[in-house]
Protein backbone atom coordinates (compact mmCIF):
# COMPACT_ATOMS: atom_id res chain seq x y z
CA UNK A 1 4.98 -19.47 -6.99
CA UNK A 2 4.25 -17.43 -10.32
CA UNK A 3 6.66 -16.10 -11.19
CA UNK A 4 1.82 1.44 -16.73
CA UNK A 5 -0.24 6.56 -19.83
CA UNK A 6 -3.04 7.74 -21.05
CA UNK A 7 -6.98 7.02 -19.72
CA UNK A 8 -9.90 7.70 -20.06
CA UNK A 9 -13.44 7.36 -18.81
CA UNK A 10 -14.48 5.16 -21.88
CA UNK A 11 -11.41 2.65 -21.13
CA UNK A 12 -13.17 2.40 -17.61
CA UNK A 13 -16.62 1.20 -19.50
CA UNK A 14 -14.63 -1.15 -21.16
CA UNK A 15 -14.21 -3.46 -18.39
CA UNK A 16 -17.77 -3.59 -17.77
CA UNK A 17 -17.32 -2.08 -14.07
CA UNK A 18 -19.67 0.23 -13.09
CA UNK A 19 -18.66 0.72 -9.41
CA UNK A 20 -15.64 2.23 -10.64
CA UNK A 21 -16.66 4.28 -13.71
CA UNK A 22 -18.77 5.75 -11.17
CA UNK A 23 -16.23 6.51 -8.41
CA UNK A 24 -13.62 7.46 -11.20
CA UNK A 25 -16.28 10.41 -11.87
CA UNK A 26 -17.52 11.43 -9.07
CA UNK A 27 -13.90 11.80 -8.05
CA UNK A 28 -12.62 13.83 -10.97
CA UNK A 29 -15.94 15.85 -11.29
CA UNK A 30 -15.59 17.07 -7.54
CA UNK A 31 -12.05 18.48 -7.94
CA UNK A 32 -12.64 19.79 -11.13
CA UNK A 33 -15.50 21.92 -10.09
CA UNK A 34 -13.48 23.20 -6.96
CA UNK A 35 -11.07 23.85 -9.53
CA UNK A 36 -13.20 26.28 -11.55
CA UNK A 37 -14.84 27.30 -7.78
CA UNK A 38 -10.88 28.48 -6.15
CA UNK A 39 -9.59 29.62 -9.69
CA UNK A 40 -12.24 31.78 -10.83
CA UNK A 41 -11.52 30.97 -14.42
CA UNK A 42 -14.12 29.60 -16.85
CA UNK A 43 -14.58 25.88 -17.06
CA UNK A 44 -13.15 25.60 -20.47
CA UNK A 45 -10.15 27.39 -19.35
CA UNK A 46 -9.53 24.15 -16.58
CA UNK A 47 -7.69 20.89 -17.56
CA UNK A 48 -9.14 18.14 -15.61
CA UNK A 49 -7.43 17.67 -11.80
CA UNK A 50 -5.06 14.87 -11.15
CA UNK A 51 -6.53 11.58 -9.64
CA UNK A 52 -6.68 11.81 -5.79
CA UNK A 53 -6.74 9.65 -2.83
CA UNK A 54 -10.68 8.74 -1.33
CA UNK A 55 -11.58 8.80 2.10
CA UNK A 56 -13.86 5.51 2.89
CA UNK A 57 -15.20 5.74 6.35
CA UNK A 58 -15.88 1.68 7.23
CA UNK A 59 -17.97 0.86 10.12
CA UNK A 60 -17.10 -3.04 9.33
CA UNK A 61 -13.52 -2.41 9.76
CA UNK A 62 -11.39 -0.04 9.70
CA UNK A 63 -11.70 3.44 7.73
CA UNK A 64 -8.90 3.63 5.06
CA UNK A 65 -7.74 5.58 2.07
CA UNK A 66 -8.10 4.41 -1.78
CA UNK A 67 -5.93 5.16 -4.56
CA UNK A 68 -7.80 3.99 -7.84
CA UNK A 69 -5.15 4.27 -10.44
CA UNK A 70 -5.94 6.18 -14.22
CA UNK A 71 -2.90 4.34 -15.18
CA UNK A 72 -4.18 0.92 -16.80
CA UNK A 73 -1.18 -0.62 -18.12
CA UNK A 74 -0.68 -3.55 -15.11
CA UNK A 75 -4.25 -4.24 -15.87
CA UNK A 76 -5.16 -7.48 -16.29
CA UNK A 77 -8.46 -9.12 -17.33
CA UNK A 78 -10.48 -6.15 -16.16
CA UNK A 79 -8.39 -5.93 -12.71
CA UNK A 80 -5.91 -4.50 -10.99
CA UNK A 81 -2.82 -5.27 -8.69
CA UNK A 82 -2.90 -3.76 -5.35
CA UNK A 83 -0.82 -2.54 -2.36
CA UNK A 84 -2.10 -2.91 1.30
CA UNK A 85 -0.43 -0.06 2.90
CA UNK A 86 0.11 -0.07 7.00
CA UNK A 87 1.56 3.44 8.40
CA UNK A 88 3.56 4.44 11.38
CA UNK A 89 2.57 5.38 15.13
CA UNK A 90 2.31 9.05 14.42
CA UNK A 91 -1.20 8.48 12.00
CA UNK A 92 -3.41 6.12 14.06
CA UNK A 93 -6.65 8.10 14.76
CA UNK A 94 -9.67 8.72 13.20
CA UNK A 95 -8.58 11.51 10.66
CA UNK A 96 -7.71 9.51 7.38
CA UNK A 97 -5.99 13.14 5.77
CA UNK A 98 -2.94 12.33 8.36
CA UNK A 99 -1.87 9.21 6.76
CA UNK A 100 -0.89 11.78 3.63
CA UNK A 101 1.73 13.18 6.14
CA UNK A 102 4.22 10.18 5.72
CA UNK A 103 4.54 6.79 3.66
CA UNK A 104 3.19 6.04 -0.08
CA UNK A 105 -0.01 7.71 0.84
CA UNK A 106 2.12 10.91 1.04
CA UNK A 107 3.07 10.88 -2.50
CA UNK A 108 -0.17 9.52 -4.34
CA UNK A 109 -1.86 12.61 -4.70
CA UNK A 110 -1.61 13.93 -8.59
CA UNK A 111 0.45 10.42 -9.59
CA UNK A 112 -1.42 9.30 -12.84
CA UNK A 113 1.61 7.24 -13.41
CA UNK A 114 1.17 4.71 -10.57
CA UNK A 115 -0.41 1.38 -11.61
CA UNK A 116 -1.19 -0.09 -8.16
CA UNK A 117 -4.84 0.05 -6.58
CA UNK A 118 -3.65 1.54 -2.81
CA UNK A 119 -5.50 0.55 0.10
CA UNK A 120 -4.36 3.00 3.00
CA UNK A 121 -6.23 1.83 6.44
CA UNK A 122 -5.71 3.95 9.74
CA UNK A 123 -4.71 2.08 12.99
CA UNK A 124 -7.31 3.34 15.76
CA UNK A 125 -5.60 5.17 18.58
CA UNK A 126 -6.10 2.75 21.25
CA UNK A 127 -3.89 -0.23 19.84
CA UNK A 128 -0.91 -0.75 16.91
CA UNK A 129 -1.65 -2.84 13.85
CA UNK A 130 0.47 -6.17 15.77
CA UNK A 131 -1.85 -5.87 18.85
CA UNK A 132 -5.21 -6.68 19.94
CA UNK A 133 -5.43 -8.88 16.96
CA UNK A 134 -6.14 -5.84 14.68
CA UNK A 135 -4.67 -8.25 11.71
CA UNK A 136 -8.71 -9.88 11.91
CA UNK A 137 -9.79 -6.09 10.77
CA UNK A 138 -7.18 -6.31 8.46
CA UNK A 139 -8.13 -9.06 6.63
CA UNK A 140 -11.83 -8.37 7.14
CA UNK A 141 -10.97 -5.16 5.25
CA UNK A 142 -9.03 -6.98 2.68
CA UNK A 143 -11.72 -9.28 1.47
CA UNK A 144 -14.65 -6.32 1.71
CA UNK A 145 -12.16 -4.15 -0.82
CA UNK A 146 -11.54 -7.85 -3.11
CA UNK A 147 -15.32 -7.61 -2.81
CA UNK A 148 -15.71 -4.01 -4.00
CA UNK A 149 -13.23 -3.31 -6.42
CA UNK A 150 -11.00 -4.83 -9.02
CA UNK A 151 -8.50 -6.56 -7.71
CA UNK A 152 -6.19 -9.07 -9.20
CA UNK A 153 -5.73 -11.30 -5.87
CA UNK A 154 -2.58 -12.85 -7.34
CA UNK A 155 -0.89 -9.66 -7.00
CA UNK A 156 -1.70 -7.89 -3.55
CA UNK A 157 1.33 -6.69 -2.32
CA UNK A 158 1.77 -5.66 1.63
CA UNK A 159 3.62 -2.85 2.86
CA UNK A 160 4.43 -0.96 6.13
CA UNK A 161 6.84 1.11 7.39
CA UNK A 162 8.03 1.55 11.22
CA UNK A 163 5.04 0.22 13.31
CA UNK A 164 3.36 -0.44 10.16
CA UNK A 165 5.99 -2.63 8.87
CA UNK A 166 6.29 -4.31 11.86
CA UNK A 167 2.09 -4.69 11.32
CA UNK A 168 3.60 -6.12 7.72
CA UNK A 169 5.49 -8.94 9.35
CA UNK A 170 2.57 -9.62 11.81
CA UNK A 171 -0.03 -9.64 8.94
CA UNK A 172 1.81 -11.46 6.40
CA UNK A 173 3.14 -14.51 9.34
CA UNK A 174 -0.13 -14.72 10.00
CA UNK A 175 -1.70 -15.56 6.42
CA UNK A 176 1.37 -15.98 4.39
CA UNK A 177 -0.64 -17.35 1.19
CA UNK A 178 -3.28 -14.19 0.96
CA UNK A 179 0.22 -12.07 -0.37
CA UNK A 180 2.27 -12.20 -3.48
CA UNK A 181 5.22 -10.46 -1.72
CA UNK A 182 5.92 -8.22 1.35
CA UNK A 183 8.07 -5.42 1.50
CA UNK A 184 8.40 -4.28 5.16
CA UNK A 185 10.40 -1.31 6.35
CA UNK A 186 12.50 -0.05 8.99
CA UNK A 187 10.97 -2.82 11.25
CA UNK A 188 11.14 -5.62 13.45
CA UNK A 189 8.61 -8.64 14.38
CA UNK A 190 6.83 -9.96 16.93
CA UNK A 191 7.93 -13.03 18.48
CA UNK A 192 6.27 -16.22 18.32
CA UNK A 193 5.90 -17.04 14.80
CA UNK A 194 8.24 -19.17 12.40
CA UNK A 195 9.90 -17.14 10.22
CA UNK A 196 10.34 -19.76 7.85
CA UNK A 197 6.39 -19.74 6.85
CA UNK A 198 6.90 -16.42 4.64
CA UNK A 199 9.65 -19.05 2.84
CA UNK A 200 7.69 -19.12 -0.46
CA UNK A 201 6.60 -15.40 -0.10
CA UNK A 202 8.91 -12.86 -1.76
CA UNK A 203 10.02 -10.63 0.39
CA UNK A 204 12.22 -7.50 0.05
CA UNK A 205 13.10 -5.49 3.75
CA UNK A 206 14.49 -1.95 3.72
CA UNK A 207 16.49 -0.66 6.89
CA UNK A 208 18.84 2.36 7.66
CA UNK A 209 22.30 1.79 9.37
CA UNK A 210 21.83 4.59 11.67
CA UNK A 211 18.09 3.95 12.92
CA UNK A 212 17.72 4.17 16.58
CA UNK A 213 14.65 3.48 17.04
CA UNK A 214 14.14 -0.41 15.26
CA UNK A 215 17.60 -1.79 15.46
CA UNK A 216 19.47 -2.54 12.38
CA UNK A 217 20.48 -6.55 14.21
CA UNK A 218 16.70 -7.04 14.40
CA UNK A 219 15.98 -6.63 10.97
CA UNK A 220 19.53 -8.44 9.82
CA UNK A 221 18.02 -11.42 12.20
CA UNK A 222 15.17 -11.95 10.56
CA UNK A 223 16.60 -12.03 6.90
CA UNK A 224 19.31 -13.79 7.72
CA UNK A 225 16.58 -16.81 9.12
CA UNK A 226 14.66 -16.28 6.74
CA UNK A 227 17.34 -16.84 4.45
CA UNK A 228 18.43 -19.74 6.13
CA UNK A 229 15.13 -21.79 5.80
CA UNK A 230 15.21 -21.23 1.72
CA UNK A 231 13.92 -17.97 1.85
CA UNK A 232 12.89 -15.22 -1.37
CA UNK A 233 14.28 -12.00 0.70
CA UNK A 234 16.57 -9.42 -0.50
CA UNK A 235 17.62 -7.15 2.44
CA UNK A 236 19.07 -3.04 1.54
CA UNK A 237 20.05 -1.00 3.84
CA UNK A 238 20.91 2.27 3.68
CA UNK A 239 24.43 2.87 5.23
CA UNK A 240 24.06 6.66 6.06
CA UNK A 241 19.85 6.74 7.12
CA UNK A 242 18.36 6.84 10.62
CA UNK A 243 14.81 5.44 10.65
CA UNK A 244 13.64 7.24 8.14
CA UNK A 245 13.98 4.24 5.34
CA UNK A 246 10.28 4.56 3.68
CA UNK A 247 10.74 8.32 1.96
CA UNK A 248 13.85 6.68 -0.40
CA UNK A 249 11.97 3.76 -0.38
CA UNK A 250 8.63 4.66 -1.63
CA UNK A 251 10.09 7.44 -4.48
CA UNK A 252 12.17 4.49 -5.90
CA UNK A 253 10.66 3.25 -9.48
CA UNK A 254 12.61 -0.26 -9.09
CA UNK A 255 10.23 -1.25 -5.75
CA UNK A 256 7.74 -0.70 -7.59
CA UNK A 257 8.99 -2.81 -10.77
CA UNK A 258 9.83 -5.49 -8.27
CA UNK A 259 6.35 -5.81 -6.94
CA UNK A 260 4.49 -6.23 -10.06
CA UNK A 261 6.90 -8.98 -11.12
CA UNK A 262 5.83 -11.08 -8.29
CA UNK A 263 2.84 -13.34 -7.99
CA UNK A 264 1.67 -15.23 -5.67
């Protein structure tokens, strides 16, 4: 294992990627003209909207929503790291502006601080993201984004929270070297995997004392054999938290620190 404010357009054209120069703009020229549109105030009058989440409707896979940070300081060679980011029960559909209800992809919006490239895919209705073997679409989706943007694949970090961090255990037991850490919350796992192939995968779980909907003892179980097969894992819990764990857990700076200091 191996062991982020200022942008602009012309620091995009300096990596020599034209996919994302051109999403950058499109992006930023589309809120800045409904800007000027909902203001009624003259153009010059308007500094330039905050960066916001994409919808990407995927046929291939599954749709999902992309952060593309302005923030270039984890940059490296031209690319960037990335969080693959698996919500709870309450977004599956077919309406990608729900998964901004809950999770990271509730606090994205406006964040020209954050570093990460953030895939955010939506679990059709029908299944959850550990049945059905939705981790193929997963990982389908996964190499089409390597494929379409930058991405450092040393440094693509999986997330989930509730059903989607259960979907994090699933996903990363599943392909254990595609990930340079895992940080699920408030969840559980499926049975029938070893544990103990996530042993060279950093891992950092996040549980509250109170939840009563994933037991605490089922999250404790799998650190503790994860721990006992030589395990990376730190385990916090939060001693006065019901399920809720992801909404202190995504506004803390330190995960974030944490994540870009792994590698896989």
């Amino acid at each position: 294992m191996k062991k982020a404010k200022k942008s602009s357009v012309g620091r995009f054209l300096s990596v020599g990627n034209n996919l994302r120069l051109y999403m950058l703009v499109k992006t930023k020229l589309y809120f800045f003209s409904l800007a000027v549109l909902l203001s009624g105030c003259k153009s010059d009058e308007i500094v330039a909207p905050a960066i916001m989440q994409q919808e990407v409707y995927n046929t291939g896979s599954l749709n999902y929503l992309l952060f593309m940070p302005s923030n270039i300081q984890a940059q490296e060679q031209g690319k960037f790291p990335m969080i693959l980011s698996l919500h709870g029960i309450g977004e599956r559909g077919n309406d990608l502006p729900r998964l901004k209800r809950d999770g990271l992809a509730k606090r994205l919006d406006g964040d020209e601080a954050f570093p990460f490239v953030v895939i955010s895919p939506q679990c059709p209705l029908s299944t959850e993201w550990y049945y059905d073997r939705t981790d193929t679409l997963l990982i389908k989706l996964l190499d089409a984004v390597i494929a379409r943007y930058p991405i450092d694949t040393n440094r693509i970090y999986l997330t989930g929270y509730s059903m989607g961090g259960i979907g994090a255990w699933d996903l990363a037991l599943r392909n254990p070297p595609r990930f340079a850490a895992v940080l699920p919350i408030a969840a559980r796992a499926e049975g029938g995997f070893n544990i103990c192939v996530l042993k060279e995968v950093p891992a950092w779980v996040f549980h509250g004392a109170k939840d009563d909907v994933v037991d605490l003892f089922k999250a404790e179980s799998l650190v503790n054999a994860l721990r006992n097969c030589g395990g990376n894992v730190q385990f916090t819990v939060y001693p006065a938290v019901g399920h809720d764990a992801w909404t202190r857990t995504y506004n803390n700076a330190e995960v974030y620190d944490w994540l870009l200091r792994q590698r896989r």
